[in-house]
PDB file of N, CA and C in Angstrom:
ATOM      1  N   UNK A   1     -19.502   8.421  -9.652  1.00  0.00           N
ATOM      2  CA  UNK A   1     -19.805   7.994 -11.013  1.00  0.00           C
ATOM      3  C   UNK A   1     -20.286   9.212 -11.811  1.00  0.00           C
ATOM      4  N   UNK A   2     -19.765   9.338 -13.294  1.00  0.00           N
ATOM      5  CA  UNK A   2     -20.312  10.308 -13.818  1.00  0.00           C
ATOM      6  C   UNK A   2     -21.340   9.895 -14.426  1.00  0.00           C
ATOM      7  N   UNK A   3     -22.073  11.185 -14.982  1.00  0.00           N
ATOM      8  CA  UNK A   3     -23.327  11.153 -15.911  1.00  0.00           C
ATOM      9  C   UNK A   3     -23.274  12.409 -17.147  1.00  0.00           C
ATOM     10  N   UNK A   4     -22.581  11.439 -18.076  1.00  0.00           N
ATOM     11  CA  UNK A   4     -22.336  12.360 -19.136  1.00  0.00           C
ATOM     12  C   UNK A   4     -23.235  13.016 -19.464  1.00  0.00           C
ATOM     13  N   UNK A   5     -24.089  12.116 -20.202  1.00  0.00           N
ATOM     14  CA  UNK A   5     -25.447  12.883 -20.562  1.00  0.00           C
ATOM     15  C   UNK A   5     -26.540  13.481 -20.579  1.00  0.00           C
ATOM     16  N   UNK A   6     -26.209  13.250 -18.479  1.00  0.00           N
ATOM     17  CA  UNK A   6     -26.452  14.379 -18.018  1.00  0.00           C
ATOM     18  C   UNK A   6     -26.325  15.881 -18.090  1.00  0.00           C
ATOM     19  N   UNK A   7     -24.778  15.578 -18.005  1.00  0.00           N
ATOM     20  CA  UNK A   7     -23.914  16.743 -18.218  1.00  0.00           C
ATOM     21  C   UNK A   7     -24.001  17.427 -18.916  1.00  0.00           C
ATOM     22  N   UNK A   8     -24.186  16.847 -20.236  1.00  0.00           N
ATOM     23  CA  UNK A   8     -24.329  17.565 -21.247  1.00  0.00           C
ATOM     24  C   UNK A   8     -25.325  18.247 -21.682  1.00  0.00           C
ATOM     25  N   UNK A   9     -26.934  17.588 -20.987  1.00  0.00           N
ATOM     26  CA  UNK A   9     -28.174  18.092 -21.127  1.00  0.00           C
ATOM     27  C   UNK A   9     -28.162  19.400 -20.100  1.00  0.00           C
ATOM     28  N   UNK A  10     -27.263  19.109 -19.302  1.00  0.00           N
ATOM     29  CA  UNK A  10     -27.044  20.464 -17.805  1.00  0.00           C
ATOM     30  C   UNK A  10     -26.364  21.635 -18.395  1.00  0.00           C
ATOM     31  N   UNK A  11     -25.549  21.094 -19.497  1.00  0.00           N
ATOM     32  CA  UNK A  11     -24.643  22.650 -19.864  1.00  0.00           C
ATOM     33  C   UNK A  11     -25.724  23.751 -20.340  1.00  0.00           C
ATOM     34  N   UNK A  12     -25.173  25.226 -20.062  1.00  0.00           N
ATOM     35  CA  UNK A  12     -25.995  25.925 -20.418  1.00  0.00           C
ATOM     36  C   UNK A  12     -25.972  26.014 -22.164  1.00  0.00           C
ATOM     37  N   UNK A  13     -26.818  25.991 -23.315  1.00  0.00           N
ATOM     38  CA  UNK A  13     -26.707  26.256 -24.352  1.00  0.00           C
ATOM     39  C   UNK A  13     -25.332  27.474 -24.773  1.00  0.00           C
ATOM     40  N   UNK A  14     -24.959  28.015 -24.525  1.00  0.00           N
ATOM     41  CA  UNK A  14     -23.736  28.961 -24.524  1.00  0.00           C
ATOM     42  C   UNK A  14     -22.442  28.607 -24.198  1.00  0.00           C
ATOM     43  N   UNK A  15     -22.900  27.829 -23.025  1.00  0.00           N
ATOM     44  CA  UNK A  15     -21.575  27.148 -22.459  1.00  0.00           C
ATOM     45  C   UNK A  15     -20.454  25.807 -23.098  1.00  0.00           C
ATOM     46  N   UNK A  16     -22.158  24.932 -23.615  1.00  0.00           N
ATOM     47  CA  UNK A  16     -22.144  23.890 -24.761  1.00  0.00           C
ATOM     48  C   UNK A  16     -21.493  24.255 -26.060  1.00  0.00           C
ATOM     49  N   UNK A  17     -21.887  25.364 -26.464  1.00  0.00           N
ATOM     50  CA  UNK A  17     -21.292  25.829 -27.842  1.00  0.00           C
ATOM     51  C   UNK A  17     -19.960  26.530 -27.645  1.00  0.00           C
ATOM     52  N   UNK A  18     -19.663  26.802 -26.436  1.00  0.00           N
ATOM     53  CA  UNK A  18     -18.203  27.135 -26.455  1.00  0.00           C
ATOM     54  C   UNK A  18     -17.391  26.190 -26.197  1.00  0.00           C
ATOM     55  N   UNK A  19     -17.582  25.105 -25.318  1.00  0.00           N
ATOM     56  CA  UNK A  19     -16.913  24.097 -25.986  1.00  0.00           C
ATOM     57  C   UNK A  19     -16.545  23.689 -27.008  1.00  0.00           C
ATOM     58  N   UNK A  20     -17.432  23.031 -27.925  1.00  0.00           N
ATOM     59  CA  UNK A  20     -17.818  23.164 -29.266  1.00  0.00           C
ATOM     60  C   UNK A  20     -16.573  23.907 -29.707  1.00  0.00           C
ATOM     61  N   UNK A  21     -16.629  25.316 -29.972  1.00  0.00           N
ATOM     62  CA  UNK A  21     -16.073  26.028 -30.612  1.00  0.00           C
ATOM     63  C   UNK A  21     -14.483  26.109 -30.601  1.00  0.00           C
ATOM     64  N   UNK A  22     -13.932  26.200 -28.698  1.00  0.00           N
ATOM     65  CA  UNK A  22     -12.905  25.678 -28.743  1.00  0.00           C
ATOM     66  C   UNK A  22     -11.868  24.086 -28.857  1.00  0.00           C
ATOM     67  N   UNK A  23     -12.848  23.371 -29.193  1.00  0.00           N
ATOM     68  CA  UNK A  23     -12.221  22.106 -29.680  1.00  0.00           C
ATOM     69  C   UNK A  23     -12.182  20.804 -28.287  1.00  0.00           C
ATOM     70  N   UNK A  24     -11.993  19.831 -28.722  1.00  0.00           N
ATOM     71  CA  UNK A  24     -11.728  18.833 -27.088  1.00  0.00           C
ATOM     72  C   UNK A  24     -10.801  18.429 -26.774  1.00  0.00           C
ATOM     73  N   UNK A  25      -9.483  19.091 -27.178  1.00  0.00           N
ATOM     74  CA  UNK A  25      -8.457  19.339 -26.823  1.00  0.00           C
ATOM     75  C   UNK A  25      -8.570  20.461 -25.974  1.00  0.00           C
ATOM     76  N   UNK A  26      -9.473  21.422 -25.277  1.00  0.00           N
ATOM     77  CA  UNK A  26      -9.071  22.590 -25.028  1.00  0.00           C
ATOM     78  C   UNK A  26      -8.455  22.990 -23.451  1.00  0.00           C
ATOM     79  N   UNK A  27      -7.501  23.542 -23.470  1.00  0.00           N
ATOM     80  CA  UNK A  27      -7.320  24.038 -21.789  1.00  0.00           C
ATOM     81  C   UNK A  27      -8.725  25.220 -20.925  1.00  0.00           C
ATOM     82  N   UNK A  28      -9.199  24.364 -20.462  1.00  0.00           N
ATOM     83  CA  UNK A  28     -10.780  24.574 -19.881  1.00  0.00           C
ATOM     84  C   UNK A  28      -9.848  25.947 -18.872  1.00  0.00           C
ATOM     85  N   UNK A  29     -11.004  26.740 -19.097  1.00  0.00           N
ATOM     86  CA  UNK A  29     -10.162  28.296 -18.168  1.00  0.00           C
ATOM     87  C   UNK A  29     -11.359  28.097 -16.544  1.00  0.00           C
ATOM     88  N   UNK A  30     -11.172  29.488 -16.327  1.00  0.00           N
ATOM     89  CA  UNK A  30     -11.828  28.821 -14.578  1.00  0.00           C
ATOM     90  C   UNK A  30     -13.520  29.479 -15.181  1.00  0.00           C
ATOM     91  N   UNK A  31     -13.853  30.207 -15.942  1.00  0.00           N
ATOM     92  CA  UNK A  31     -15.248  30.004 -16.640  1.00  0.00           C
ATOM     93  C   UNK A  31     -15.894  28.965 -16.667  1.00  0.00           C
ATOM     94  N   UNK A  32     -14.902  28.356 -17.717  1.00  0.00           N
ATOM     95  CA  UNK A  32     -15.446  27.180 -18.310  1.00  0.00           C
ATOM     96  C   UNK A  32     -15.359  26.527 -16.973  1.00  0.00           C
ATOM     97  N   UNK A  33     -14.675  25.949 -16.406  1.00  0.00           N
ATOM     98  CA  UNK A  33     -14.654  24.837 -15.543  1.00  0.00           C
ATOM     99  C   UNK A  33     -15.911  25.119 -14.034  1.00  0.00           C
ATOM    100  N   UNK A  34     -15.967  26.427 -14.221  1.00  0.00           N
ATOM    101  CA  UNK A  34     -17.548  26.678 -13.275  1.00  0.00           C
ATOM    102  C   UNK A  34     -18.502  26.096 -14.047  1.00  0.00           C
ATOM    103  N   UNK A  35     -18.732  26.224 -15.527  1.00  0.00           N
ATOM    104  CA  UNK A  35     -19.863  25.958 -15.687  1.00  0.00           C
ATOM    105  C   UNK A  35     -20.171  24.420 -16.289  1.00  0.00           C
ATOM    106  N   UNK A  36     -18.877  24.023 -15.892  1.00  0.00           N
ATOM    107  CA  UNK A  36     -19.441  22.239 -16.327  1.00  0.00           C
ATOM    108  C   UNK A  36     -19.297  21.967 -14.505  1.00  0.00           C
ATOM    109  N   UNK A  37     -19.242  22.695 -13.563  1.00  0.00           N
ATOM    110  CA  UNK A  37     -19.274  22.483 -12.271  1.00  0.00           C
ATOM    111  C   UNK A  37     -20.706  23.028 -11.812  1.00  0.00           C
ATOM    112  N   UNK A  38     -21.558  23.588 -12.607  1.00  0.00           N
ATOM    113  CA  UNK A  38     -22.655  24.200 -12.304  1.00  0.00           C
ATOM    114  C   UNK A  38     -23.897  23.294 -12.981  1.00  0.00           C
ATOM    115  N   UNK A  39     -22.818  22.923 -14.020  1.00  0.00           N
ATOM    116  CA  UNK A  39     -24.109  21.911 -15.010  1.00  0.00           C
ATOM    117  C   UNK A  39     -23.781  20.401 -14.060  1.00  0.00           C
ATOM    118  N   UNK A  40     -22.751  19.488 -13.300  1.00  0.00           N
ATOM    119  CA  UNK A  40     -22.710  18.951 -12.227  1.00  0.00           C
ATOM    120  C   UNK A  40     -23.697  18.235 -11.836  1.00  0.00           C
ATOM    121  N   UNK A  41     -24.083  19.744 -11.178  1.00  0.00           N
ATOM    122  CA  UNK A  41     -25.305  20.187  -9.384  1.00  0.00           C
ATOM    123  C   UNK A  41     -24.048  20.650  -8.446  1.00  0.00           C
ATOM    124  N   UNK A  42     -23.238  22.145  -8.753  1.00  0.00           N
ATOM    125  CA  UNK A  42     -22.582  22.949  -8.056  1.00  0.00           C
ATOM    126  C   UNK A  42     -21.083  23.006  -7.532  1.00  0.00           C
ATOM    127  N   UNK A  43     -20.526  23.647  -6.989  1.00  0.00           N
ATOM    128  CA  UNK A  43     -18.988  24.152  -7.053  1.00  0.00           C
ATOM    129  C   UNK A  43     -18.131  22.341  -6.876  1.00  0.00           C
ATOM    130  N   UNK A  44     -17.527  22.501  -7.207  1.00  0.00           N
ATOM    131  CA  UNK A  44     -16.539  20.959  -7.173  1.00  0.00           C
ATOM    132  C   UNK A  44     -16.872  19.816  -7.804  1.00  0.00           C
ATOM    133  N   UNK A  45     -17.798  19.850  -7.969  1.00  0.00           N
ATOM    134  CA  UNK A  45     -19.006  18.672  -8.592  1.00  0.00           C
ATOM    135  C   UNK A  45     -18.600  18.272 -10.207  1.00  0.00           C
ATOM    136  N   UNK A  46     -17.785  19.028 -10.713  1.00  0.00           N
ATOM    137  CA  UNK A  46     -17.614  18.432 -12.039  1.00  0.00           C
ATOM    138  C   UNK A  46     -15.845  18.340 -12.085  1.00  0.00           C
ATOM    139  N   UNK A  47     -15.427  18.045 -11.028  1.00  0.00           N
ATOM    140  CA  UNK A  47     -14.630  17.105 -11.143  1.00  0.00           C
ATOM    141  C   UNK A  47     -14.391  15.895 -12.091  1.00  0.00           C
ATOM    142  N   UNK A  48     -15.345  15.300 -11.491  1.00  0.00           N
ATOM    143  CA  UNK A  48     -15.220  14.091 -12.446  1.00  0.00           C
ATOM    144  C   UNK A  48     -15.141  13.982 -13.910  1.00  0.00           C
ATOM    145  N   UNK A  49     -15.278  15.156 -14.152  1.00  0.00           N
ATOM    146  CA  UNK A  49     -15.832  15.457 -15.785  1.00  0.00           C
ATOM    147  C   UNK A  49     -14.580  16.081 -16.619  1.00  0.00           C
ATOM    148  N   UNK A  50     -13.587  16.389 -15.776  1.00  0.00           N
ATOM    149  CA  UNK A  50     -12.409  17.408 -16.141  1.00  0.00           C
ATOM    150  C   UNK A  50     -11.238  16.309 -15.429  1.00  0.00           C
ATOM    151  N   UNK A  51      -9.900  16.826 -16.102  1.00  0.00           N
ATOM    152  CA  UNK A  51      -8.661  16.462 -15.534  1.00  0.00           C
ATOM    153  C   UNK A  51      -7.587  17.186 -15.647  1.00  0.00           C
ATOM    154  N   UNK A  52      -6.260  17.163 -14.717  1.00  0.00           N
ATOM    155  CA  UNK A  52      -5.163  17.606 -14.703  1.00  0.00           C
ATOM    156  C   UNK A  52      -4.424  17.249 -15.697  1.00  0.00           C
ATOM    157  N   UNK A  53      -3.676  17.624 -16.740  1.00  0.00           N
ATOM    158  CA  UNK A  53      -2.825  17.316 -17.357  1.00  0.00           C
ATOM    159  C   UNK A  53      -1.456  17.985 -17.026  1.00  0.00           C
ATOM    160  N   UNK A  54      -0.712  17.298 -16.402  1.00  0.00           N
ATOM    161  CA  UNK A  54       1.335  18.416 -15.520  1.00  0.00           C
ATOM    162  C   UNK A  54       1.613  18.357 -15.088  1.00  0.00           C
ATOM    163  N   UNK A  55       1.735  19.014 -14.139  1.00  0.00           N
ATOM    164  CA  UNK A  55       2.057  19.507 -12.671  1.00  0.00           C
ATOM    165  C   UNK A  55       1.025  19.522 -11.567  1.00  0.00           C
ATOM    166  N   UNK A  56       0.974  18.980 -10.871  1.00  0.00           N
ATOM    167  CA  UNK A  56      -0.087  19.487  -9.769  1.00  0.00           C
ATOM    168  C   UNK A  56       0.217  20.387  -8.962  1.00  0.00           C
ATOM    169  N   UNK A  57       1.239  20.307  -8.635  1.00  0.00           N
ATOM    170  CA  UNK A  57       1.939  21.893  -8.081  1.00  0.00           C
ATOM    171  C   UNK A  57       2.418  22.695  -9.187  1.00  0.00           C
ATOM    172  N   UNK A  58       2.163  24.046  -8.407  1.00  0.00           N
ATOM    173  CA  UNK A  58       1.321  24.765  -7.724  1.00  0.00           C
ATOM    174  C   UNK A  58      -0.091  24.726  -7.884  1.00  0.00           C
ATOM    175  N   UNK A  59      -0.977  24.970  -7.085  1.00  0.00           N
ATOM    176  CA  UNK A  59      -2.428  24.603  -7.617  1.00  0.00           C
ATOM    177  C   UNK A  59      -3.217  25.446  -8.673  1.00  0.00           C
ATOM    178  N   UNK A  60      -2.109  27.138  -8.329  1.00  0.00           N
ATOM    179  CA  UNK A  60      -3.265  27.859  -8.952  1.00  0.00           C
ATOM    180  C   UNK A  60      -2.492  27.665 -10.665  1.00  0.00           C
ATOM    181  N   UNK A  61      -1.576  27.023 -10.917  1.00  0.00           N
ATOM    182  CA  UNK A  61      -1.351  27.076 -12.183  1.00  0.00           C
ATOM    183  C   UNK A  61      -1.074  25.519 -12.350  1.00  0.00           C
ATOM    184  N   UNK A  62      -2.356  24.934 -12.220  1.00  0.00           N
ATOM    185  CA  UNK A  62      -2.968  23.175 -12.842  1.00  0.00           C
ATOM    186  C   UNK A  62      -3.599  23.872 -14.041  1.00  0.00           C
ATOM    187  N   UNK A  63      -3.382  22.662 -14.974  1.00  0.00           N
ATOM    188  CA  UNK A  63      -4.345  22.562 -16.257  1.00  0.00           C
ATOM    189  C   UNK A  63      -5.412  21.799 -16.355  1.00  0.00           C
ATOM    190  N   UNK A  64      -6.504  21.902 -16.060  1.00  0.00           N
ATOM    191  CA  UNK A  64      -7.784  21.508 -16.296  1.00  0.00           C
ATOM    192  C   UNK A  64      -7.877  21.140 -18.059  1.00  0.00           C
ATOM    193  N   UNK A  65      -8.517  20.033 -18.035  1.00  0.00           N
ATOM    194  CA  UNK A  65      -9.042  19.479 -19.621  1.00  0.00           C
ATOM    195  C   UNK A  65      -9.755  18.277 -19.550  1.00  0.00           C
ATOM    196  N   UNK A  66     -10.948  18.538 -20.408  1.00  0.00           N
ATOM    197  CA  UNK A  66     -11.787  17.666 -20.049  1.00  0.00           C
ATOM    198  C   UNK A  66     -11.348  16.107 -20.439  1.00  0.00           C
ATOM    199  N   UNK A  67     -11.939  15.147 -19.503  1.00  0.00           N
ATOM    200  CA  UNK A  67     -11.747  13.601 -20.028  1.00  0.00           C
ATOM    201  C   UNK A  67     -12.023  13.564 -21.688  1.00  0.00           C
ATOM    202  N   UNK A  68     -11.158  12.620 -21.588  1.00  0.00           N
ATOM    203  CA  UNK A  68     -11.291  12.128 -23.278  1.00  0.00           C
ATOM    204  C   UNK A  68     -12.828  11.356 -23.796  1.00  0.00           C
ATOM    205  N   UNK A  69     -13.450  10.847 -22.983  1.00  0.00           N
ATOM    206  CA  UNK A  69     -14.821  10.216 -22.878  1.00  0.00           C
ATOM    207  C   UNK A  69     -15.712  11.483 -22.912  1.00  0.00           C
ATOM    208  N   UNK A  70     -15.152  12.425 -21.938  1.00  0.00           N
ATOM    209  CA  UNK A  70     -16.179  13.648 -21.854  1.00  0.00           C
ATOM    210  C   UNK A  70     -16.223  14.346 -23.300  1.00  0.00           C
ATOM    211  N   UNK A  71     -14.981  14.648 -23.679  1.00  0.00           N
ATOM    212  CA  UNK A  71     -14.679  14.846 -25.145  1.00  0.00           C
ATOM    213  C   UNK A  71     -15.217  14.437 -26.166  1.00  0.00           C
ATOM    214  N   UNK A  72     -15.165  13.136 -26.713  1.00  0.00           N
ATOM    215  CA  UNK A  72     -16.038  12.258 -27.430  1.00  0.00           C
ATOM    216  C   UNK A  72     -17.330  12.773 -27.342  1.00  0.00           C
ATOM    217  N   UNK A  73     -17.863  12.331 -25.871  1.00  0.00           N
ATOM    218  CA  UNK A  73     -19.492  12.544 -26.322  1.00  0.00           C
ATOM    219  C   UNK A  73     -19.980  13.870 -26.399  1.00  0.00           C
ATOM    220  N   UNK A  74     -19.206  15.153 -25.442  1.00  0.00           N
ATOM    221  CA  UNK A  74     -19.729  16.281 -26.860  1.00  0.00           C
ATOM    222  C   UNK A  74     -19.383  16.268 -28.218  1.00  0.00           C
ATOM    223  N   UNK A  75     -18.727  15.982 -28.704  1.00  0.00           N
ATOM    224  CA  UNK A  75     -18.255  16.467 -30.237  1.00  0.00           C
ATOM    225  C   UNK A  75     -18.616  14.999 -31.052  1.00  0.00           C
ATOM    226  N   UNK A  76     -19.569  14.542 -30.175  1.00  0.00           N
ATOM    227  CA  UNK A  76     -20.861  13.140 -30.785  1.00  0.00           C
ATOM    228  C   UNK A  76     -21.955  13.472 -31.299  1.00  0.00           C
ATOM    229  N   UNK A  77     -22.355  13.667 -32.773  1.00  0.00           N
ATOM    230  CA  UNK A  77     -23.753  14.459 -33.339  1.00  0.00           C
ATOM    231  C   UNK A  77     -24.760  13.351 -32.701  1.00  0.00           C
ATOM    232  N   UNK A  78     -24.239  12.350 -32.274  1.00  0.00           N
ATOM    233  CA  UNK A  78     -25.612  11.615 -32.457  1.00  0.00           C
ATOM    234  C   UNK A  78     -25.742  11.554 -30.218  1.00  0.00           C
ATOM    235  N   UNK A  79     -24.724  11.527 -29.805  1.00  0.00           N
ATOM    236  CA  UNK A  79     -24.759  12.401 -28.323  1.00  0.00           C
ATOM    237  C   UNK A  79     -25.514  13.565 -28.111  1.00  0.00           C
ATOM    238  N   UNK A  80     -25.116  14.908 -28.432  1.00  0.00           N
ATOM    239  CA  UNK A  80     -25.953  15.434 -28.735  1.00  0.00           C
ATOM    240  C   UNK A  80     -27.351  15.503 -28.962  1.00  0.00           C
ATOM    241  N   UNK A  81     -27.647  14.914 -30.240  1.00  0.00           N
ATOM    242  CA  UNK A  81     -29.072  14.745 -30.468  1.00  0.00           C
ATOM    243  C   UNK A  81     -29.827  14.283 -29.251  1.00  0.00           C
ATOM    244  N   UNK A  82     -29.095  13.141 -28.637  1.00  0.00           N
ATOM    245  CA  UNK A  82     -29.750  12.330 -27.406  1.00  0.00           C
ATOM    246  C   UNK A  82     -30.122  13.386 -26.388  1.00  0.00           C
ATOM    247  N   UNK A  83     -29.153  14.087 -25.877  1.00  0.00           N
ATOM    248  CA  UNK A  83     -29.079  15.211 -25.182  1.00  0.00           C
ATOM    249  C   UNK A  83     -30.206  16.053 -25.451  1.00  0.00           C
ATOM    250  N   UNK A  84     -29.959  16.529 -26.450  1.00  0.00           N
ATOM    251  CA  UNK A  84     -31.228  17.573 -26.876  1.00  0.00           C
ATOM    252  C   UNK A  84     -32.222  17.465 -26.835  1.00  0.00           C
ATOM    253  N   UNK A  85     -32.768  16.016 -26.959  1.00  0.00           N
ATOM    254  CA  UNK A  85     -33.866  15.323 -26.892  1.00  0.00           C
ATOM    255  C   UNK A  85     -34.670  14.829 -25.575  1.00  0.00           C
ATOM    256  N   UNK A  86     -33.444  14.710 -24.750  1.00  0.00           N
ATOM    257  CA  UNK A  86     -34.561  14.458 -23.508  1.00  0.00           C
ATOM    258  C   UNK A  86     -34.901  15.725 -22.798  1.00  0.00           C
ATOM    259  N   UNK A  87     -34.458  17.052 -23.154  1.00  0.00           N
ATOM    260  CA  UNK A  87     -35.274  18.342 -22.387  1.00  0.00           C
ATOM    261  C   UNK A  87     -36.376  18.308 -23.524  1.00  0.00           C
ATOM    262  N   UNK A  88     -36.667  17.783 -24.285  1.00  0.00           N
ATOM    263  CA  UNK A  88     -37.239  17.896 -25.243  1.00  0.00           C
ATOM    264  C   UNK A  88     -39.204  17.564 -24.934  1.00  0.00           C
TER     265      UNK A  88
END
């Protein structure tokens, strides 16, 4: 089961805004996809949070992109806020 808003309170502030920046449409690179695997609780762990969009073969050229739910609730001002608020 995921925990979005977890997730989202886990991203690092940098990591969060690069999302952000590249849109929720974006093809998540292997950066990005460490660090919503780090915001998780560690390597594989944010699976759930990302998906394949293609081909699954070959592995090393899958497209990672985040769920459409995952999508939504970053680019949610009022998600966010929630987020921000409970390190708060």
């Amino acid at each position: 089961m995921t925990d979005i808003q977890g997730l989202i309170s886990s991203l690092q502030p940098e990591d969060l805004a690069l999302l952000q920046e590249r849109g929720p449409g974006q093809l998540l690179d292997p950066d990005m996809l460490d660090a919503i695997d780090r915001a998780a609780g560690g390597p594989g762990e944010g699976r759930g949070y990302y998906v394949v969009r293609g081909s699954l073969e070959p592995l090393e050229r899958r497209q990672y992109y985040l769920r459409d739910d995952v999508a939504t609730a970053i680019f949610d001002p009022v998600t966010l806020e929630g987020a921000a608020g409970a390190d708060a």
